[in-house]
C-alpha atoms as a PDB file:
ATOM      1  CA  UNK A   1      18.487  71.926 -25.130  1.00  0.00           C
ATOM      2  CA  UNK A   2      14.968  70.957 -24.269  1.00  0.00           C
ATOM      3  CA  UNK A   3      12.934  74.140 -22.759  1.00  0.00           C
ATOM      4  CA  UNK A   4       9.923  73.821 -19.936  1.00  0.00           C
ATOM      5  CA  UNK A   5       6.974  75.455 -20.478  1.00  0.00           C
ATOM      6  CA  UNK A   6       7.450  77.139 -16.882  1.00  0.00           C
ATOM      7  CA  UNK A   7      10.616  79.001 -18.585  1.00  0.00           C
ATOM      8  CA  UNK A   8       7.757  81.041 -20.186  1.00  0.00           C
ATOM      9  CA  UNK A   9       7.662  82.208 -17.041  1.00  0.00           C
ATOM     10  CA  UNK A  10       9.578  85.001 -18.371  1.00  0.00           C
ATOM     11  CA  UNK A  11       8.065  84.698 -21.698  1.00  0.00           C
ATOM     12  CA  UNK A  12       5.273  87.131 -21.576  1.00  0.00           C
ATOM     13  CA  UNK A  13       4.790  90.641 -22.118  1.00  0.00           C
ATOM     14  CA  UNK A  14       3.750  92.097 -19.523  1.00  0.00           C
ATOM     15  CA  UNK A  15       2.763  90.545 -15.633  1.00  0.00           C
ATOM     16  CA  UNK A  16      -0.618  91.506 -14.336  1.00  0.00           C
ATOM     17  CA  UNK A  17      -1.902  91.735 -10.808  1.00  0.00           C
ATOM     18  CA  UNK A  18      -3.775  88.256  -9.570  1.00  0.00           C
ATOM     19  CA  UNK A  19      -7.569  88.441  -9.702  1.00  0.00           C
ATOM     20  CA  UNK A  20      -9.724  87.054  -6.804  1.00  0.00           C
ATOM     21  CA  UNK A  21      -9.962  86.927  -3.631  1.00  0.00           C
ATOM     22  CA  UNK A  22      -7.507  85.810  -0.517  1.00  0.00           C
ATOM     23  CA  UNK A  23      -9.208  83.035   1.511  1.00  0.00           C
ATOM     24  CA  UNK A  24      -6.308  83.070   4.544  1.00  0.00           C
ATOM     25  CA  UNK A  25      -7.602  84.525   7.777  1.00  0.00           C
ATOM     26  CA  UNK A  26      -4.248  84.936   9.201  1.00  0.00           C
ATOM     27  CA  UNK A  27      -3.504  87.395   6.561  1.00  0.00           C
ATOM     28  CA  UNK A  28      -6.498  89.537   5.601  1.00  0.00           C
ATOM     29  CA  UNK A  29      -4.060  92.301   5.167  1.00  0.00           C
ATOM     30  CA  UNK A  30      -2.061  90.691   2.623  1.00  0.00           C
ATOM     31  CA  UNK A  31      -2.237  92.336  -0.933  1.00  0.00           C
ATOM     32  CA  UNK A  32      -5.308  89.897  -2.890  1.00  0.00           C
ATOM     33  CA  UNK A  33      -3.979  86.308  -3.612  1.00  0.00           C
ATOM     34  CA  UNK A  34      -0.505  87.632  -2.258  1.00  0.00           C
ATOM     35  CA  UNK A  35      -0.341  84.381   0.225  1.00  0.00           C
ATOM     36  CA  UNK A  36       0.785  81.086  -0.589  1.00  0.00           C
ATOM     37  CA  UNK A  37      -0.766  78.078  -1.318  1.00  0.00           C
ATOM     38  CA  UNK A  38      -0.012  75.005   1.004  1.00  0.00           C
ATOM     39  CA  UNK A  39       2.512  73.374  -2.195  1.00  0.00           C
ATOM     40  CA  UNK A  40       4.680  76.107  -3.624  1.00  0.00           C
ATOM     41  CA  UNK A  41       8.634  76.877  -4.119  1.00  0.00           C
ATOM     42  CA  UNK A  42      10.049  79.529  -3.079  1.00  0.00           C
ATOM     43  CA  UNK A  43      13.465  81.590  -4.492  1.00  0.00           C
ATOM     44  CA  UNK A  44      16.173  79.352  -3.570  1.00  0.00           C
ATOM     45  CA  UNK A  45      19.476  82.107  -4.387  1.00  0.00           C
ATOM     46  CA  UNK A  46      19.704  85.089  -5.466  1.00  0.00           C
ATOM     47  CA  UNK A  47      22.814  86.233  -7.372  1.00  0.00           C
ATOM     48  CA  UNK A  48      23.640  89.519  -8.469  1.00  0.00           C
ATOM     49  CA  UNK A  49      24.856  90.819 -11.457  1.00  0.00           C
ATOM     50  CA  UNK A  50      26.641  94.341 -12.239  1.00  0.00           C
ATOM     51  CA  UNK A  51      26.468  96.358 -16.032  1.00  0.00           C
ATOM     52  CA  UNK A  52      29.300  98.367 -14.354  1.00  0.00           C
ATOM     53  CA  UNK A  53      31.272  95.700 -12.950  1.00  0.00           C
ATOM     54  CA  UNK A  54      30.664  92.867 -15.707  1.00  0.00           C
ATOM     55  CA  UNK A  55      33.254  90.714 -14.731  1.00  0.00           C
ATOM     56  CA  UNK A  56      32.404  90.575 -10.915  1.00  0.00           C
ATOM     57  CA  UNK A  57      30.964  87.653  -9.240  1.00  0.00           C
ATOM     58  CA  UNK A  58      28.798  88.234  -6.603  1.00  0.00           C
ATOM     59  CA  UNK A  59      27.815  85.054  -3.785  1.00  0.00           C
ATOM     60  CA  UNK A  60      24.390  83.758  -3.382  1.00  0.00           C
ATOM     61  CA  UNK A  61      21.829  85.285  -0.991  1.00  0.00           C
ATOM     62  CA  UNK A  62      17.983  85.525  -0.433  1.00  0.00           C
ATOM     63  CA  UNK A  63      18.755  89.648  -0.591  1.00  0.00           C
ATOM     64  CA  UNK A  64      18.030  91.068  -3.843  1.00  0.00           C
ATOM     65  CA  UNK A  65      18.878  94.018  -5.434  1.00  0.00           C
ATOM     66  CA  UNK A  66      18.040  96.193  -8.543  1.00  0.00           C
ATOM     67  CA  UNK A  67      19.739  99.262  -9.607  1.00  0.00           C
ATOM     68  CA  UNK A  68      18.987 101.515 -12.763  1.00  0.00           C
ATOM     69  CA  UNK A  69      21.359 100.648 -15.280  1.00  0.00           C
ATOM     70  CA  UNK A  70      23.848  98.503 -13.032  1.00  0.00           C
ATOM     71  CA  UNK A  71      22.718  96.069 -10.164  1.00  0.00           C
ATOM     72  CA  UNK A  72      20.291  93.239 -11.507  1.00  0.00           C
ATOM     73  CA  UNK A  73      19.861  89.882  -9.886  1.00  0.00           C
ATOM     74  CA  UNK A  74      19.038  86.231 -11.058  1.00  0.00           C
ATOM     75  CA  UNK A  75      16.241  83.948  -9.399  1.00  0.00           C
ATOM     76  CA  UNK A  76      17.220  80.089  -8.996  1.00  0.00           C
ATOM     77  CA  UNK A  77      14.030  78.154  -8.277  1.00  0.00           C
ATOM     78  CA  UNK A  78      14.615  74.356  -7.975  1.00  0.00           C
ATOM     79  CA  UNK A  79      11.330  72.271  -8.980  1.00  0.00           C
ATOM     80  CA  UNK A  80      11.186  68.868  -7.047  1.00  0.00           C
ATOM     81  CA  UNK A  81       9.503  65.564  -9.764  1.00  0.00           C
ATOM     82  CA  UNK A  82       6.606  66.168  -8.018  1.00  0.00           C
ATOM     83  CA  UNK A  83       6.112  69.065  -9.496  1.00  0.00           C
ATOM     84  CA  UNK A  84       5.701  66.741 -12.877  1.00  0.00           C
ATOM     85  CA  UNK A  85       1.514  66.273 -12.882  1.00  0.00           C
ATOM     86  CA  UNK A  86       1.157  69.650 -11.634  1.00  0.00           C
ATOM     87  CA  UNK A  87       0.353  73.529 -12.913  1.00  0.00           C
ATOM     88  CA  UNK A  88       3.526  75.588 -12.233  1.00  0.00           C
ATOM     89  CA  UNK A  89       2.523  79.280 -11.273  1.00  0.00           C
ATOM     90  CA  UNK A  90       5.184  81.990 -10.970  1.00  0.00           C
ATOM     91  CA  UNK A  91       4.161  84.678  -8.872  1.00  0.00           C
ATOM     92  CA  UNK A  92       5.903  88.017  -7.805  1.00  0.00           C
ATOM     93  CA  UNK A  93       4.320  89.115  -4.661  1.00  0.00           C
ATOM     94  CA  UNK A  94       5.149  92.415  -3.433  1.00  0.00           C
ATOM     95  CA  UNK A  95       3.163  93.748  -0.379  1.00  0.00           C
ATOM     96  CA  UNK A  96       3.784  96.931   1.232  1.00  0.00           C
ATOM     97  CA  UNK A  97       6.330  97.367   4.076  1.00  0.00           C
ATOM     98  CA  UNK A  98       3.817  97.075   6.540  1.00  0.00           C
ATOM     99  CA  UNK A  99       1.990  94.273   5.227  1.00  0.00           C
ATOM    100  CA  UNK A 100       5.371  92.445   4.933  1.00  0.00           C
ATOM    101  CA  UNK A 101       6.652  93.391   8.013  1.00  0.00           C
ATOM    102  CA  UNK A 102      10.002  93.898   6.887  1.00  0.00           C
ATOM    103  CA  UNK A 103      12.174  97.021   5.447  1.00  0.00           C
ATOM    104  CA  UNK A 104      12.505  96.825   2.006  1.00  0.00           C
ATOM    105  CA  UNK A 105      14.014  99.694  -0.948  1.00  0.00           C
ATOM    106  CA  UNK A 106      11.550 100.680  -4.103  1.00  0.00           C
ATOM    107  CA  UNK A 107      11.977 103.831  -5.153  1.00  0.00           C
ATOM    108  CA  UNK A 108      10.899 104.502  -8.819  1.00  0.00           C
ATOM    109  CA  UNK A 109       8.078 104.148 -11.484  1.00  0.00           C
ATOM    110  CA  UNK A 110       8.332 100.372 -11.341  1.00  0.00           C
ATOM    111  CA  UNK A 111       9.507  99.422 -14.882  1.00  0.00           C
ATOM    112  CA  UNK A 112      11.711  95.731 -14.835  1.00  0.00           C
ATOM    113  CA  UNK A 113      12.903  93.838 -17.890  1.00  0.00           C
ATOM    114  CA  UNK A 114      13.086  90.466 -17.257  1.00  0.00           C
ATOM    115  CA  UNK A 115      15.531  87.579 -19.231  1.00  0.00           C
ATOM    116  CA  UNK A 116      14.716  84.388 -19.290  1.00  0.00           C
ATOM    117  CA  UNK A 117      17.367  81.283 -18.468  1.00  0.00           C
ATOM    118  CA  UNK A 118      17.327  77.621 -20.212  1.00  0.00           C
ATOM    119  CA  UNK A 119      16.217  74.804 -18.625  1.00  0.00           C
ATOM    120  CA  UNK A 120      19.139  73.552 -15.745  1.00  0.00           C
ATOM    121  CA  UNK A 121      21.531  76.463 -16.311  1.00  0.00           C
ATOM    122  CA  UNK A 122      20.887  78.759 -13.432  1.00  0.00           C
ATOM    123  CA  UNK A 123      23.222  80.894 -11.343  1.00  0.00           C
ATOM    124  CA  UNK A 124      26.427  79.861  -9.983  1.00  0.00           C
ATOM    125  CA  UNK A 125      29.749  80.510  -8.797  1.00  0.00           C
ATOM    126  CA  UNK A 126      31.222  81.530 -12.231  1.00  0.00           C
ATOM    127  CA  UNK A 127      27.726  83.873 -13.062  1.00  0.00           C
ATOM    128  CA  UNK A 128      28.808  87.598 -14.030  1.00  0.00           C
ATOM    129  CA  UNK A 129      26.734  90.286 -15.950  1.00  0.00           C
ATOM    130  CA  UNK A 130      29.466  88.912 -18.760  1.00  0.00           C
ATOM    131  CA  UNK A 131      28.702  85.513 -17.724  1.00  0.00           C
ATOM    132  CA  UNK A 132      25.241  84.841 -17.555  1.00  0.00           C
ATOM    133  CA  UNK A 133      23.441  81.332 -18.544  1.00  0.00           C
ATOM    134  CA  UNK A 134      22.235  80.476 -21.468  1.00  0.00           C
ATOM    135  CA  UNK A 135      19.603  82.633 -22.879  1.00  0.00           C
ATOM    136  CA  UNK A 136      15.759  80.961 -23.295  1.00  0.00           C
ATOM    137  CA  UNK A 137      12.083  82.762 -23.610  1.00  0.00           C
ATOM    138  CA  UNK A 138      12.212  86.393 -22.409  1.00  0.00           C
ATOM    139  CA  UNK A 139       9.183  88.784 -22.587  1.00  0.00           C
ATOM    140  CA  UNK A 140       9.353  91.804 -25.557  1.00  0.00           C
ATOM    141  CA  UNK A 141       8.165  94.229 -22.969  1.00  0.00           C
ATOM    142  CA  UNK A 142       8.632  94.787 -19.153  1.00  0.00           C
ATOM    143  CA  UNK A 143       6.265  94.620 -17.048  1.00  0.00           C
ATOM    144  CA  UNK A 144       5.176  96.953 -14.473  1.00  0.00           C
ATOM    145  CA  UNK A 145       5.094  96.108 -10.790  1.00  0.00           C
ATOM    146  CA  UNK A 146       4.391  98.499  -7.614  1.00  0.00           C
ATOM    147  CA  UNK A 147       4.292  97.406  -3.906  1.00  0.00           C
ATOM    148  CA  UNK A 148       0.941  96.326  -2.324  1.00  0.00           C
ATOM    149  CA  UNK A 149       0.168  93.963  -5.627  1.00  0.00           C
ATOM    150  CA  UNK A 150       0.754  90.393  -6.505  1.00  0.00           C
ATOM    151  CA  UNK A 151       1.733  89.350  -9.990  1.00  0.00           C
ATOM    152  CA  UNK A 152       1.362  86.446 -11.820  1.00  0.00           C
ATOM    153  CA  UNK A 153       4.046  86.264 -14.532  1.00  0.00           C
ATOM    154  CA  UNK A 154       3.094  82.534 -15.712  1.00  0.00           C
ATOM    155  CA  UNK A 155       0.760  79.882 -15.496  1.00  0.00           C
ATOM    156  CA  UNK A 156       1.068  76.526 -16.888  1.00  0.00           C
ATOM    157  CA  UNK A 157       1.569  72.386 -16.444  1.00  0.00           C
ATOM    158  CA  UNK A 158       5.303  71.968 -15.403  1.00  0.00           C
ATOM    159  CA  UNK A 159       6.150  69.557 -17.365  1.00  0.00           C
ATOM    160  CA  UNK A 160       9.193  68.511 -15.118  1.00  0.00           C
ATOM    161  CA  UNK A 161      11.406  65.111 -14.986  1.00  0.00           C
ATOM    162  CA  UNK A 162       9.783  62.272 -13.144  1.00  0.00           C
ATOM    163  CA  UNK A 163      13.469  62.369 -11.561  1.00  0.00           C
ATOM    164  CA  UNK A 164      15.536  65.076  -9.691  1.00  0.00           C
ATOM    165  CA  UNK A 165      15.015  68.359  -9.192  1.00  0.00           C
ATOM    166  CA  UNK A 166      14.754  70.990 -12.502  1.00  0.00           C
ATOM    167  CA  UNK A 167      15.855  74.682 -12.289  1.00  0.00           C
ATOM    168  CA  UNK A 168      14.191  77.257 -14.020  1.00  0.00           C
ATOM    169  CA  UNK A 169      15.923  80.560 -13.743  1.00  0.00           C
ATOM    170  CA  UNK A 170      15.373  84.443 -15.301  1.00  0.00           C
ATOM    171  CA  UNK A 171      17.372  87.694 -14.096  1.00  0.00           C
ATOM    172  CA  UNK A 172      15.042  91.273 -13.229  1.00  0.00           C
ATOM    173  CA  UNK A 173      17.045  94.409 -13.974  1.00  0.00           C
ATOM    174  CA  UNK A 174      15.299  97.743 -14.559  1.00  0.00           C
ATOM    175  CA  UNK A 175      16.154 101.555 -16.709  1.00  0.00           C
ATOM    176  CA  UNK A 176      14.436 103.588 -13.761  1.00  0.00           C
ATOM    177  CA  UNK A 177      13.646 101.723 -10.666  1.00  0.00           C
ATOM    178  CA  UNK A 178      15.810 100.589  -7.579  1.00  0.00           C
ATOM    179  CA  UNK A 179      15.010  97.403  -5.868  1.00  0.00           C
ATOM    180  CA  UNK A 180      16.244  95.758  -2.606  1.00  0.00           C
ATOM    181  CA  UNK A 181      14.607  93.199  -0.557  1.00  0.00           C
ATOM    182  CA  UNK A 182      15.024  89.785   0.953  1.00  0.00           C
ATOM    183  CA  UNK A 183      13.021  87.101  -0.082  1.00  0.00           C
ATOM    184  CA  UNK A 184      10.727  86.006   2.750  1.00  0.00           C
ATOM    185  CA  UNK A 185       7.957  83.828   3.234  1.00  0.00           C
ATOM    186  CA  UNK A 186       6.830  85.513   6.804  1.00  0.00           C
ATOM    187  CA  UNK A 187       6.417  86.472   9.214  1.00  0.00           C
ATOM    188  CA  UNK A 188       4.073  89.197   7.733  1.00  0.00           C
ATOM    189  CA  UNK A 189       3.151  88.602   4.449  1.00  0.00           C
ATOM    190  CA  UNK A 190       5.057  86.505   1.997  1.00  0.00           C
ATOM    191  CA  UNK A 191       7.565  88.553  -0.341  1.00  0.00           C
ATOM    192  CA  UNK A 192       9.813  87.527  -3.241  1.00  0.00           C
ATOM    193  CA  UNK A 193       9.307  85.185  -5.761  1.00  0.00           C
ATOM    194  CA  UNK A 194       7.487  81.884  -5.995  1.00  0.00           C
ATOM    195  CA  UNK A 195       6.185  78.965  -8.126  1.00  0.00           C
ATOM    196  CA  UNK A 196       2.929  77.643  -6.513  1.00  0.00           C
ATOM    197  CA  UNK A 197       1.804  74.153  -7.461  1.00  0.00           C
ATOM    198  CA  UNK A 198      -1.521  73.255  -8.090  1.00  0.00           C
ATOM    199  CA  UNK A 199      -3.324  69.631  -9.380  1.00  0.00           C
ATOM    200  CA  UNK A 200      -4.299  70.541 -13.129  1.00  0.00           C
ATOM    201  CA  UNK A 201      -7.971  69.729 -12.547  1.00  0.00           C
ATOM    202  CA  UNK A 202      -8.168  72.779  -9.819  1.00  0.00           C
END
């Protein structure tokens, strides 16, 4: 099965915070580069996934939710073909309560291990923890995320079909750390995950 080079998304070792600076007004308070560009895709489902309860399926939601040892979830993001001639960017952004203007849980040092997904095999209604898609690029360490950052996990061209839409796909679960928020792109500032697109000459 062919492989994008976005599913390296969860193919390196460790995520680091975005350099630079933010250059949106309407949110100055917004962690730095934690807004989104004006072409981006955002988490389209959510499904969870249970060590304890390995043969339980769980429905799709924008709520996700991380539990040591038990409760991890799996991102679907669908890439449209115009996404083809473009740089794919996955991005974690994770700014604090008050910056996102929502309730959210994190509780914990902040270590998540993240698995990688091929190509078009992404959550569904038959996903358990004993069920999960077929395994692609994962990273050989976790990385380390904390609230009030953004985090760039990969950067890259697409490489998408000129035709339909492509999902890419990875699960987060964690040793130490419990997780739960919704996926939101505002009001407040933007939280979840995303893949902005960019023109490769930028």
């Amino acid at each position: 099965m062919k492989f994008l080079p976005l599913l390296a998304l969860f193919g390196l070792t460790i995520a680091r915070a975005i350099p630079g600076d933010s250059n949106d007004d309407d949110c100055e308070e917004c962690p730095v580069n934690g807004t989104l560009p004006d072409s981006y895709v955002s988490a389209s489902a959510f499904y969870e996934i249970s060590e304890k309860k390995p043969n339980k399926h769980y429905p799709p939601s924008l709520r996700a939710k991380v539990t040591p040892n038990d409760l991890c979830f799996i991102t679907n993001l669908e890439l449209p073909p115009s996404a083809s001639d473009k740089v794919c960017t996955l991005v974690f952004l994770f700014p604090t309560q008050e910056q996102a203007d929502q309730s959210y849980t994190f509780s914990g040092p902040g270590h998540f291990t993240f698995t990688g997904y091929a190509t078009g095999v992404g959550a569904n209604e038959t996903t358990t923890y004993n069920n999960q898609p077929e395994s692609g690029p994962s990273p050989p360490a976790p990385p380390e995320m904390v609230p009030g950052n953004a985090y760039t996990i990969y950067s890259g061209p697409c490489s998408t079909p000129d035709e339909g839409t492509t999902t890419v796909s990875g699960s987060l679960c964690s040793a130490d750390t419990t997780l739960k928020f919704t996926q939101s792109e505002g009001p407040g500032c933007p939280l979840g995950f995303f893949v902005e697109l960019t023109d490769l000459d930028e």
